[in-house]
Structures are given as C-alpha cells and as structure tokens.
Protein backbone atom coordinates (compact mmCIF):
# COMPACT_ATOMS: atom_id res chain seq x y z
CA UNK A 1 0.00 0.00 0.00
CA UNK A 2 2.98 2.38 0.79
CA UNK A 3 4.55 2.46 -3.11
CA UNK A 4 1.03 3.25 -3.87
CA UNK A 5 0.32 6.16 -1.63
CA UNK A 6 3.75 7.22 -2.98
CA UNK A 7 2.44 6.82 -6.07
CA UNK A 8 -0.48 8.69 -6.21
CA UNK A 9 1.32 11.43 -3.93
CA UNK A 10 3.76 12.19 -7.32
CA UNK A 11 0.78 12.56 -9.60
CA UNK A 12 -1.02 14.70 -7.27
CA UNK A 13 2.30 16.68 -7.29
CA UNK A 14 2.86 16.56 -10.82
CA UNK A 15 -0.62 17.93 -11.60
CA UNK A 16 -0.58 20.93 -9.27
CA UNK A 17 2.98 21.96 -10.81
CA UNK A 18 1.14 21.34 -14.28
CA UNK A 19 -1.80 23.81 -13.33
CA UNK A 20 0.50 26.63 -12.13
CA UNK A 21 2.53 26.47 -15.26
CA UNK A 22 -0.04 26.98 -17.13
CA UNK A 23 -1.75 29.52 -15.20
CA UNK A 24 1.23 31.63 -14.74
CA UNK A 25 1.42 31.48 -19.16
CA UNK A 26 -1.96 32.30 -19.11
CA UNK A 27 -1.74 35.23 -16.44
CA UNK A 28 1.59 36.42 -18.24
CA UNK A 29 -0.28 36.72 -22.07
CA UNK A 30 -3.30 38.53 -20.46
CA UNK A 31 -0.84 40.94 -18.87
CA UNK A 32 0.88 41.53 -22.08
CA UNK A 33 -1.84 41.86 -24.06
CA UNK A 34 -2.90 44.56 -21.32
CA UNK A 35 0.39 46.35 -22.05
CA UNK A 36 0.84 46.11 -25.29
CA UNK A 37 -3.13 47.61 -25.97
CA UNK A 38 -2.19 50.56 -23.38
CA UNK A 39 0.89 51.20 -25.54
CA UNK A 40 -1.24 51.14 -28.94
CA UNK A 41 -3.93 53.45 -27.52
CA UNK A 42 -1.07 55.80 -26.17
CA UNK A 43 0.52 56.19 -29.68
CA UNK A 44 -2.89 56.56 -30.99
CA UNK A 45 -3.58 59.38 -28.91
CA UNK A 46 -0.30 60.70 -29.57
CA UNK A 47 0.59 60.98 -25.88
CA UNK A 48 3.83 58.75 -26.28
CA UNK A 49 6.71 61.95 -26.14
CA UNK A 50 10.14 61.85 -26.87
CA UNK A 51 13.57 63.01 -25.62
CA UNK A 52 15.35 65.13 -26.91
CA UNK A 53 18.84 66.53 -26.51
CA UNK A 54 19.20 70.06 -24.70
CA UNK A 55 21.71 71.91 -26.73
CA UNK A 56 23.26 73.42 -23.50
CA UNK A 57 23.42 70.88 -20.92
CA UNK A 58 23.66 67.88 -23.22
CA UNK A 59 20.98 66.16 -20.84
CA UNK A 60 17.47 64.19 -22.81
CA UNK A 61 14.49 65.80 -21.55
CA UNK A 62 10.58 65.43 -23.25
CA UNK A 63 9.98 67.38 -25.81
C-alpha cells in the first residue's frame, strides 16, 4: 500500500505543478496583451513623447 500512496502522492504533485505552469502562461499573455493595448492606444492618442537633446546641458528631456 505504501509504493502506492507514494504513487499517487507524485501525480497529485505533478498535476498541481502542471496547473500553475499553465496559469502563470496564461496570467503572463493577459498581462501583455494589457500592455501592449495601453501602448497602442497611447501612440494613438499621440501621448507617447520623446527626448530630446538640450543643446546646452547635453541632458534628454521630453519634448
């Protein structure tokens, strides 16, 4: 009975680290699709600035 509670102990194990794997992937893509539409709407809006050298200092601020 032991090398079968030992057994079914590893596929237990197996299937929770199965689940988390592929609910962190999941998770991960829904955040990136988050960020990557935020992005999109940002350069759509034309809020997205850039640097751009100061002549004097030499330091990248927005313009």
């Amino acid at each position: 009975m032991p090398p079968f509670v030992a057994f079914a102990g590893v596929l237990g194990g197996l299937a929770v680290v199965r689940w988390a794997y592929k609910t962190a992937i999941r998770i991960n893509q829904e955040l990136e699709e988050i960020r990557l539409s935020r992005v999109a709407e940002a350069a759509h809006m034309g809020e997205i600035r850039t640097l751009k050298q100061d002549p004097v200092t030499g330091a990248y601020r927005p313009g």
